[in-house]
Protein backbone atom coordinates (compact mmCIF):
# COMPACT_ATOMS: atom_id res chain seq x y z
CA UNK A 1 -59.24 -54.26 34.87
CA UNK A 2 -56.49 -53.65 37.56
CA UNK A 3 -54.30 -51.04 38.17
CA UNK A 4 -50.74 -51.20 37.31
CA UNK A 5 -48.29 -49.20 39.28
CA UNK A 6 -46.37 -47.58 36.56
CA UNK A 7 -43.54 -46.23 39.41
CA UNK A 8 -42.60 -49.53 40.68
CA UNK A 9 -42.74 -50.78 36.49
CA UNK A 10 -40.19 -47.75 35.99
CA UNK A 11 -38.28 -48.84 39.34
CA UNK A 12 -38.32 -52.38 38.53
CA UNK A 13 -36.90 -50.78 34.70
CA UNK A 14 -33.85 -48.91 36.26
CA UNK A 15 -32.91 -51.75 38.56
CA UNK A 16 -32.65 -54.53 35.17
CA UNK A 17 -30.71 -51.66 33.38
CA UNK A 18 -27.96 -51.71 35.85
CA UNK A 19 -28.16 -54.90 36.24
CA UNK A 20 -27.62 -55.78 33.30
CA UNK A 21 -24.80 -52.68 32.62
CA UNK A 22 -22.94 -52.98 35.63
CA UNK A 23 -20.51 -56.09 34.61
CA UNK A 24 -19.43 -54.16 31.48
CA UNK A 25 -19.01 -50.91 32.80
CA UNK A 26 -17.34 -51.89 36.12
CA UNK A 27 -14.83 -53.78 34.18
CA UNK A 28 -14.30 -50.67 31.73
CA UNK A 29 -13.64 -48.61 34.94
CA UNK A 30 -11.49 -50.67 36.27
CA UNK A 31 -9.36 -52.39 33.53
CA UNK A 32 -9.27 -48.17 32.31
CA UNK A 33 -7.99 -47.52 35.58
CA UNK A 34 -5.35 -50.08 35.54
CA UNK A 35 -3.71 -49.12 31.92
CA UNK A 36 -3.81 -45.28 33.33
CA UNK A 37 -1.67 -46.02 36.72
CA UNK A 38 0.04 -48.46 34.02
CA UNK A 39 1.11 -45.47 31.46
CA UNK A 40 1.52 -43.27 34.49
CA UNK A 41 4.13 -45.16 35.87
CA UNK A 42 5.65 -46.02 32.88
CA UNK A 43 5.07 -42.43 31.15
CA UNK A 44 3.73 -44.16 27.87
CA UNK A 45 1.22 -41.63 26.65
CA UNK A 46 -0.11 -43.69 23.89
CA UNK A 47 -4.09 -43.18 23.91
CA UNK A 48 -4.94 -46.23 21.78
CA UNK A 49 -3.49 -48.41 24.41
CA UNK A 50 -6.05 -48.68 26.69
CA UNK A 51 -8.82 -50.02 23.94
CA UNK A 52 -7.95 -53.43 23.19
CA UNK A 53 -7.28 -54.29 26.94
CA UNK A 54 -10.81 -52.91 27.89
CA UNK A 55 -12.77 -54.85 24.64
CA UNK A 56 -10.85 -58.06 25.75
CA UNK A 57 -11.88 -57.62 29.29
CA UNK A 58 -15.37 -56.91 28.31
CA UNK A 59 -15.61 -59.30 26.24
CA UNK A 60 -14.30 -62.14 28.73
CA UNK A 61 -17.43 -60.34 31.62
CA UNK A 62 -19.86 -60.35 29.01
CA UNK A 63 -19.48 -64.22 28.41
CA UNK A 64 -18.90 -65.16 32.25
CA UNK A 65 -22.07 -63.37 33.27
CA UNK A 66 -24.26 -63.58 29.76
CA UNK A 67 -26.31 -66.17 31.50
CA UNK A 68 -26.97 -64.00 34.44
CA UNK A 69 -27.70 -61.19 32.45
CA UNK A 70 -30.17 -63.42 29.95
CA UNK A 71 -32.11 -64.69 33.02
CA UNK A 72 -32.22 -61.31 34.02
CA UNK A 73 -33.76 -60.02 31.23
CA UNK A 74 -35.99 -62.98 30.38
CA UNK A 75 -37.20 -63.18 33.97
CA UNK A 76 -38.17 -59.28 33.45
CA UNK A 77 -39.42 -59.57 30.11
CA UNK A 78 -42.27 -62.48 31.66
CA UNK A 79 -43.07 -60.22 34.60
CA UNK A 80 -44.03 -57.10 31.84
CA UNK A 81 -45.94 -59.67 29.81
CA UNK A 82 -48.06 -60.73 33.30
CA UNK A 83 -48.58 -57.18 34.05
CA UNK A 84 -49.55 -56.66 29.80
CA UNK A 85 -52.11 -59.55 30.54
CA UNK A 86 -53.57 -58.01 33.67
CA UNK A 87 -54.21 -54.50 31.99
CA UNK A 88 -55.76 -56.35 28.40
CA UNK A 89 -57.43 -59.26 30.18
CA UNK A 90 -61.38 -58.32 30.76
């Protein structure tokens, strides 16, 4: 039976999580800060106006990088099932 090191599993953990959040959430931040400057300038101080431009534009991220984010995920998801083998395997 080996040893797994469960820091670099948690490491390896974080660094798929914002992998995988980092499209959506960058393009929240930044379409969000685009409709603020947009109602600042314009002094429109609707707050619903900012929610359909963000789901749009995370919608359009989530389908341009879905296959990066899949591989991601299924590429991680084989590596925990090599290190599951290692710690069951006798």
């Amino acid at each position: 039976m080996q040893n797994i090191d469960i820091r670099a599993l948690l490491e390896q953990t974080f660094l798929v999580v914002l992998k995988l959040s980092a499209p959506a959430l960058l393009t929240a931040l930044v379409v969000g800060l685009i409709i603020s400057l947009f109602q600042a300038v314009t002094q429109i101080n609707e707050a619903t106006l900012s929610f359909v431009p963000k789901i749009l534009a995370i919608g359009a991220v989530l389908l341009l990088a879905g296959s990066f984010m899949s591989s991601t995920l299924i590429t991680f998801t084989h590596h925990l099932f090599d290190q599951l083998i290692l710690v069951g395997g006798t």
